[in-house]
N, C-alpha and C. Protein backbone atom coordinates (compact mmCIF):
# COMPACT_ATOMS: atom_id res chain seq x y z
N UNK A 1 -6.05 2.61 -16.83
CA UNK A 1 -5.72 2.80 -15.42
C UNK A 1 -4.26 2.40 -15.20
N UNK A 2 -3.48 3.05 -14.65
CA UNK A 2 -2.43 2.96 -14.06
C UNK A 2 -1.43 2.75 -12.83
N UNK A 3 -1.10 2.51 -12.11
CA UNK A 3 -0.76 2.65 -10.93
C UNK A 3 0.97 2.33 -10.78
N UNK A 4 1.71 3.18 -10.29
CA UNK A 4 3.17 2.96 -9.90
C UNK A 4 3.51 3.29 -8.78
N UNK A 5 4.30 2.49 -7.98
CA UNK A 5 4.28 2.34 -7.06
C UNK A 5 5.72 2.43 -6.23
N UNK A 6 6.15 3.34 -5.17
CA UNK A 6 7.30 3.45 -5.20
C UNK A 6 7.56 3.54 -3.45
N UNK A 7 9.12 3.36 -2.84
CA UNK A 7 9.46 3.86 -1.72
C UNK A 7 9.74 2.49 -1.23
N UNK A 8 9.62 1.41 -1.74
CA UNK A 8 10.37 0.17 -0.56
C UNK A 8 12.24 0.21 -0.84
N UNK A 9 12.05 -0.90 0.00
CA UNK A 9 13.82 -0.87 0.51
C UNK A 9 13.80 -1.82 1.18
N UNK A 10 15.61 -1.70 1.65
CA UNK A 10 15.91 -2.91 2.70
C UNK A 10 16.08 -2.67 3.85
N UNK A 11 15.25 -2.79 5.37
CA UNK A 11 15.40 -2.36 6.32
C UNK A 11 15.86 -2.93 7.08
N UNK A 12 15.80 -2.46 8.55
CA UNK A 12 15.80 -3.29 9.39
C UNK A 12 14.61 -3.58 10.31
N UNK A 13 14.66 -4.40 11.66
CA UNK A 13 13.15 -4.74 12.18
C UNK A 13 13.25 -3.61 12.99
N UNK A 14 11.50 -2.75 12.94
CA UNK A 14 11.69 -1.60 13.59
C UNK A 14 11.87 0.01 13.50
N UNK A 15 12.43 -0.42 11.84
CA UNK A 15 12.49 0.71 10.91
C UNK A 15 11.43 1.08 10.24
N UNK A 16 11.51 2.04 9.60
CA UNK A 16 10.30 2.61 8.98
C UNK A 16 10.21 2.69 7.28
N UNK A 17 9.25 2.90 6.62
CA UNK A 17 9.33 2.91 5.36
C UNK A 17 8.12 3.70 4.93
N UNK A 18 8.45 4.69 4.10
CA UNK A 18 7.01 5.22 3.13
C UNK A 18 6.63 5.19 1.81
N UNK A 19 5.64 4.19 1.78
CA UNK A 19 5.78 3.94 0.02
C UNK A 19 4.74 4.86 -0.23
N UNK A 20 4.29 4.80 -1.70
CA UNK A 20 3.90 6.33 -2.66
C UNK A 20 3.29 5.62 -3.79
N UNK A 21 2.18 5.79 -4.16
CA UNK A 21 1.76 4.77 -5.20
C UNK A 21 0.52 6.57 -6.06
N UNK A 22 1.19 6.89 -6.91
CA UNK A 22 0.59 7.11 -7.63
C UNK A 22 -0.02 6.62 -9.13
N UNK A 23 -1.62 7.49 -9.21
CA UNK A 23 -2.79 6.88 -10.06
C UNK A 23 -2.99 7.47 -11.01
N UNK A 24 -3.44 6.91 -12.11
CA UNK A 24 -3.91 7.89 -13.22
C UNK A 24 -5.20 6.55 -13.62
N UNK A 25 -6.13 7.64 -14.28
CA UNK A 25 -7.12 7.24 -15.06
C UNK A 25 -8.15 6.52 -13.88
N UNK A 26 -8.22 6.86 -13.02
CA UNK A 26 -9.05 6.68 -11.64
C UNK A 26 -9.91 8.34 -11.35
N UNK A 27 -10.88 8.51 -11.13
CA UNK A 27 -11.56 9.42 -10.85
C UNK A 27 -11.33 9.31 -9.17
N UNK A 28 -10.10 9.97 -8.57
CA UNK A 28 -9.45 10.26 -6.85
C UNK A 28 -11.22 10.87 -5.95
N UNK A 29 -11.38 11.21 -6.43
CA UNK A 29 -12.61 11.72 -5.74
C UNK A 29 -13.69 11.04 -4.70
N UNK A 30 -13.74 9.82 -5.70
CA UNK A 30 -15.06 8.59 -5.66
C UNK A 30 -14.40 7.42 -5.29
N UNK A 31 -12.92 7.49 -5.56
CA UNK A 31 -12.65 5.61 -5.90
C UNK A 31 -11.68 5.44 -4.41
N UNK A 32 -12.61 4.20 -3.61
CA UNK A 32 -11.51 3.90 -2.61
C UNK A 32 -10.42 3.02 -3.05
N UNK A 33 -9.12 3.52 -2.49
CA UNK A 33 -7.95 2.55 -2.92
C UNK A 33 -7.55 1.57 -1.65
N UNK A 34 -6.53 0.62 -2.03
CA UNK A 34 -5.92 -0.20 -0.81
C UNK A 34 -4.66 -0.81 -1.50
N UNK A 35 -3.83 -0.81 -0.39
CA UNK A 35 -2.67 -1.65 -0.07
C UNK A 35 -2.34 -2.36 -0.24
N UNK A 36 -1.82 -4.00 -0.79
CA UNK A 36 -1.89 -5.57 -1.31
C UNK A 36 -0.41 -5.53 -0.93
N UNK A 37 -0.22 -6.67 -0.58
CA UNK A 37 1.10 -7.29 -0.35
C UNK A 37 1.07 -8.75 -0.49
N UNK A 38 2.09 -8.75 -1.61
CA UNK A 38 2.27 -10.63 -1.69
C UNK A 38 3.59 -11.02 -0.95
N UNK A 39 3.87 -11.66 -0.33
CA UNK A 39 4.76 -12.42 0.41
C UNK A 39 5.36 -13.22 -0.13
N UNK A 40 6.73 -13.53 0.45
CA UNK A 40 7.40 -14.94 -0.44
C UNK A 40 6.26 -16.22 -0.49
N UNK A 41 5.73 -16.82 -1.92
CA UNK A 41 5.44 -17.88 -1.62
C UNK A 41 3.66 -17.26 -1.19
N UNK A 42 3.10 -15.93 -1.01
CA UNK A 42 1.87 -16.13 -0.60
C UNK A 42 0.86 -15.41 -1.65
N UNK A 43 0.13 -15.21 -1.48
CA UNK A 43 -1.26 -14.50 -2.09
C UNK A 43 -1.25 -13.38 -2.07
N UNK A 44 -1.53 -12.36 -2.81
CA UNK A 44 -1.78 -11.08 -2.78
C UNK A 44 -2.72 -10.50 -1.57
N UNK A 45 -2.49 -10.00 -0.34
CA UNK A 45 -3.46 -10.04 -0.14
C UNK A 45 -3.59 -8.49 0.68
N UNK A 46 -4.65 -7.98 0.73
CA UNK A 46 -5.25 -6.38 1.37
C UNK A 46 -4.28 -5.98 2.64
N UNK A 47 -3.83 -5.23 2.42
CA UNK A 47 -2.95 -4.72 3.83
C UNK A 47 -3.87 -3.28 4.78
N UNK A 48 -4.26 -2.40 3.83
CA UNK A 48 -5.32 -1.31 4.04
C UNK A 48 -5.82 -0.59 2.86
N UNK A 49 -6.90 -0.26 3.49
CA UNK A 49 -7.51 0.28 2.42
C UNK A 49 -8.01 2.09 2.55
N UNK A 50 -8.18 3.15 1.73
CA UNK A 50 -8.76 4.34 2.69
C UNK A 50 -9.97 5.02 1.48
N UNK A 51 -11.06 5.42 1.95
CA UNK A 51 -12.07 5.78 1.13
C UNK A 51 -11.77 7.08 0.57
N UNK A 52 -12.27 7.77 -0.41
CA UNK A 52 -11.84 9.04 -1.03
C UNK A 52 -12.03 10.13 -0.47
N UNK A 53 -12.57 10.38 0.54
CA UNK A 53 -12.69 11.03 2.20
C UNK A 53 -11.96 10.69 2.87
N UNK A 54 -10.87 9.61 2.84
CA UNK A 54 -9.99 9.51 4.17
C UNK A 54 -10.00 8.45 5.04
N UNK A 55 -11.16 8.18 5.18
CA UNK A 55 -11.41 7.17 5.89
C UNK A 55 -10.56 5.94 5.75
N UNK A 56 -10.20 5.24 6.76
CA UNK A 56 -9.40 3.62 6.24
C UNK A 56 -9.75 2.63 7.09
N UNK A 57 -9.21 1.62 6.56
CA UNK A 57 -9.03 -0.06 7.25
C UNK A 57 -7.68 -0.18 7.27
N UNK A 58 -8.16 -1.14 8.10
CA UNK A 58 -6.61 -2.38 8.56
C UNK A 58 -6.80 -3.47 9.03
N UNK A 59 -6.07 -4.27 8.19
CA UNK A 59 -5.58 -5.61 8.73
C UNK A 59 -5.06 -5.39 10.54
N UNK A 60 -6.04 -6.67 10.79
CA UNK A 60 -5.42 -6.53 12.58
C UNK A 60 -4.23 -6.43 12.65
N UNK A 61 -2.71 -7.20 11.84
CA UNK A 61 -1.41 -6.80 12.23
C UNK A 61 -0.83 -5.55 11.62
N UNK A 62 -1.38 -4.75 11.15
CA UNK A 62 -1.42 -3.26 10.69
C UNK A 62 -1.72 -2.45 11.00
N UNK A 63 -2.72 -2.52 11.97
CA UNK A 63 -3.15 -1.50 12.91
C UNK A 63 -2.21 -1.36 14.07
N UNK A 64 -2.26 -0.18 14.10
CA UNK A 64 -1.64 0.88 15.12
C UNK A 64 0.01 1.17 14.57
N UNK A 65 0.44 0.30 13.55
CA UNK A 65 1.89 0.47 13.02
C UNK A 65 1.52 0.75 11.62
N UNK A 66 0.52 0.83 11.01
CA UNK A 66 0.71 1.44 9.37
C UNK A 66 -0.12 2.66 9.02
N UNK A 67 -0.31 3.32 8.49
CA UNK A 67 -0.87 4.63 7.95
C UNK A 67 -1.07 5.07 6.82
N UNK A 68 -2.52 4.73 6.22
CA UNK A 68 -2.72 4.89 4.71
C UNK A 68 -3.56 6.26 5.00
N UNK A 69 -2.75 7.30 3.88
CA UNK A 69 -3.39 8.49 3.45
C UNK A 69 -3.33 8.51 2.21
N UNK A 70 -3.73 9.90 1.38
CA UNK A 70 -4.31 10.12 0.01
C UNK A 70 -4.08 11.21 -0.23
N UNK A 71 -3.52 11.81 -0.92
CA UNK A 71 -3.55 13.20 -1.84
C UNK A 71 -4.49 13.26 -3.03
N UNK A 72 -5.97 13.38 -2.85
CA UNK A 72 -6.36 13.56 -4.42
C UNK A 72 -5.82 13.97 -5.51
N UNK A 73 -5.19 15.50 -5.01
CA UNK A 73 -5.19 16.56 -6.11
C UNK A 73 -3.83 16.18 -6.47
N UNK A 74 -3.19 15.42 -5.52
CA UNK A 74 -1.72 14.87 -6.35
C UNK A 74 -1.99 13.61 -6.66
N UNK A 75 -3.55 13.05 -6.79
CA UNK A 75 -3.49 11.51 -7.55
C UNK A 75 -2.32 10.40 -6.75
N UNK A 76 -2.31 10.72 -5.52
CA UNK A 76 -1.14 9.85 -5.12
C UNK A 76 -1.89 9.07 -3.91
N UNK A 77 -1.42 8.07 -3.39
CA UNK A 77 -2.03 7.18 -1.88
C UNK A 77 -0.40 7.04 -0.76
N UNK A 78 -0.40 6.92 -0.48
CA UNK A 78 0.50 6.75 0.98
C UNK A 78 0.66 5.69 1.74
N UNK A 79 1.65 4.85 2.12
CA UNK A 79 1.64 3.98 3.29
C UNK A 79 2.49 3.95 4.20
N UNK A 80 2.40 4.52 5.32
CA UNK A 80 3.36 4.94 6.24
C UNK A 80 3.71 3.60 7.01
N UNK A 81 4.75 2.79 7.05
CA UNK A 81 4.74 1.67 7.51
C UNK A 81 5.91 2.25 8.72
N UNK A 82 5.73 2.12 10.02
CA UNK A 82 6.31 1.99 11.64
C UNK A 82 6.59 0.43 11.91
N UNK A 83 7.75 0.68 12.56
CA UNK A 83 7.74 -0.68 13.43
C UNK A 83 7.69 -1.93 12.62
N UNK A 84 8.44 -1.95 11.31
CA UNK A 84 8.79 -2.93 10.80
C UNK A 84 8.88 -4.32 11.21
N UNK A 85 8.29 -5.64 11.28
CA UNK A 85 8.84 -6.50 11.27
C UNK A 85 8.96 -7.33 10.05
N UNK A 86 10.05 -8.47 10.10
CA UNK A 86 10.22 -9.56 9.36
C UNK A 86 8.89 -9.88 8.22
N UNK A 87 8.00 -10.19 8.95
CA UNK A 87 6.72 -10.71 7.84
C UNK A 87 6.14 -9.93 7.51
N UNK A 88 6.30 -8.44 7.17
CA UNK A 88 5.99 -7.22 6.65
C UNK A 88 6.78 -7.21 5.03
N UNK A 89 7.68 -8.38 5.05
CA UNK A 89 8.39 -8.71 3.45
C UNK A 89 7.72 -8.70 2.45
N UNK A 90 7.50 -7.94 1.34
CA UNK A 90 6.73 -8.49 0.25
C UNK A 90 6.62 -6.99 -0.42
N UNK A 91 5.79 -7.67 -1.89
CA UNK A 91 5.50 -6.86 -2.83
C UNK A 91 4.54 -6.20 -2.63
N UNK A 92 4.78 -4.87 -2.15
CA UNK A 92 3.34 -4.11 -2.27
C UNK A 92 2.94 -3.25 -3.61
N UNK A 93 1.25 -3.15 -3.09
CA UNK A 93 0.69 -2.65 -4.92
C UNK A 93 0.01 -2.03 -4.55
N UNK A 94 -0.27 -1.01 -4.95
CA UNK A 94 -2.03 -0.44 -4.57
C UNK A 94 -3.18 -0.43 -6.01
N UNK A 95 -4.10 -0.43 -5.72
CA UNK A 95 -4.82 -0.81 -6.64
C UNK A 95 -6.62 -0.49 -6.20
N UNK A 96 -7.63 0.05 -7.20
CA UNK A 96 -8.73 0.41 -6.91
C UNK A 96 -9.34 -0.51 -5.64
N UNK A 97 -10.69 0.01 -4.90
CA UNK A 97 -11.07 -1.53 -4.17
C UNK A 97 -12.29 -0.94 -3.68
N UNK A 98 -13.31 -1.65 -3.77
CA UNK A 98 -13.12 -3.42 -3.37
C UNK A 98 -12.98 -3.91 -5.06
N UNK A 99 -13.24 -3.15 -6.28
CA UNK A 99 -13.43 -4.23 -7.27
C UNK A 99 -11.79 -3.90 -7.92
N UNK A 100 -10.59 -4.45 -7.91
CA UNK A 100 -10.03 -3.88 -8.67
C UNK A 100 -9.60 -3.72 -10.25
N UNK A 101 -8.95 -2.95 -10.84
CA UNK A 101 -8.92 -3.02 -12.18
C UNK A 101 -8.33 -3.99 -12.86
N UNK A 102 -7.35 -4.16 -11.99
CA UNK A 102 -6.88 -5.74 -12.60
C UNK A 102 -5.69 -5.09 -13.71
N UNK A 103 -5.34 -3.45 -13.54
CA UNK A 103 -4.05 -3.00 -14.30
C UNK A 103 -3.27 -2.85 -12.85
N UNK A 104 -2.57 -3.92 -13.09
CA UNK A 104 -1.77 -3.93 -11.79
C UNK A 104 -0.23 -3.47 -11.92
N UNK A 105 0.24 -2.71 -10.92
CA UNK A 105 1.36 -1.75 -11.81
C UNK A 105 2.46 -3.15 -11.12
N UNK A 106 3.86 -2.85 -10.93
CA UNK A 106 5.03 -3.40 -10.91
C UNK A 106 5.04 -3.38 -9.39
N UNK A 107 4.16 -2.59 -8.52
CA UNK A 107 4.82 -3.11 -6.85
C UNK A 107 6.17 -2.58 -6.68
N UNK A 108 5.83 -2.12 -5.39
CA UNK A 108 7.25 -1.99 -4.46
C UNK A 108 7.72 -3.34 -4.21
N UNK A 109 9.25 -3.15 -3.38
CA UNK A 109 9.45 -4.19 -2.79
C UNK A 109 9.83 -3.96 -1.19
N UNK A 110 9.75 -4.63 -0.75
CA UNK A 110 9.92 -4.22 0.74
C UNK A 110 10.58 -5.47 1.22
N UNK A 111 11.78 -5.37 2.08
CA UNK A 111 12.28 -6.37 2.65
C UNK A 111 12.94 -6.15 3.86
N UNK A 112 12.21 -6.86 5.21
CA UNK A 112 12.85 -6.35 6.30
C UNK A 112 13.91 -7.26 7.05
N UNK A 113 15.12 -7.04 7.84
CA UNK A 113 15.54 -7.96 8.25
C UNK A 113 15.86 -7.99 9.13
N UNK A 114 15.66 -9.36 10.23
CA UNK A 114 15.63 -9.24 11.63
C UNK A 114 16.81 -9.16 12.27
């Protein structure tokens, strides 16, 4: 399993960003993916997630400003991040879920500044 992960930068607060995390060795069909972001100093932790139908979650400070979609047939996931702020900083990953593989690719980086 694979995952690389691409599209962060250095913004500003308010700005926008679209990262791109394509998959290999995942069957896109069946497998829901999600979002992870570690923070300076914090835990990896779920930002959104979207089922292989489309469907998604969100973290309460992610909702209504982020947007996870999926391209099966391009093996790719999406995170449309709006409305940037400050504690939106960190390494994002995407990765299978709820169980993940634990081949965790290199992460974006994302850094916003106020």
């Amino acid at each position: 399993v694979e995952f690389v992960e691409s599209g962060g930068g250095l913004v500003q607060a308010g700005e926008s960003l679209r990262l791109s995390c394509v998959v290999s060795g995942i069957i896109m069909e069946i497998q829901t993916l999600a979002w992870f972001c570690r923070g300076v100093g914090e835990e990896r932790d779920m930002v959104a997630n979207i089922t292989a139908d489309g469907r998604t979650y969100y973290i309460d400070s992610a909702k209504g400003r982020f947007t996870a979609s999926r391209d099966n047939a391009k093996k790719t996931i999406y995170l449309q991040m709006n409305s940037l702020k400050p504690e939106n900083t960190g390494l994002y990953f995407c990765e299978a879920y709820p169980w993940p593989s634990n081949d965790w690719g290199q992460g974006t980086e994302v850094t916003v500044t106020a």
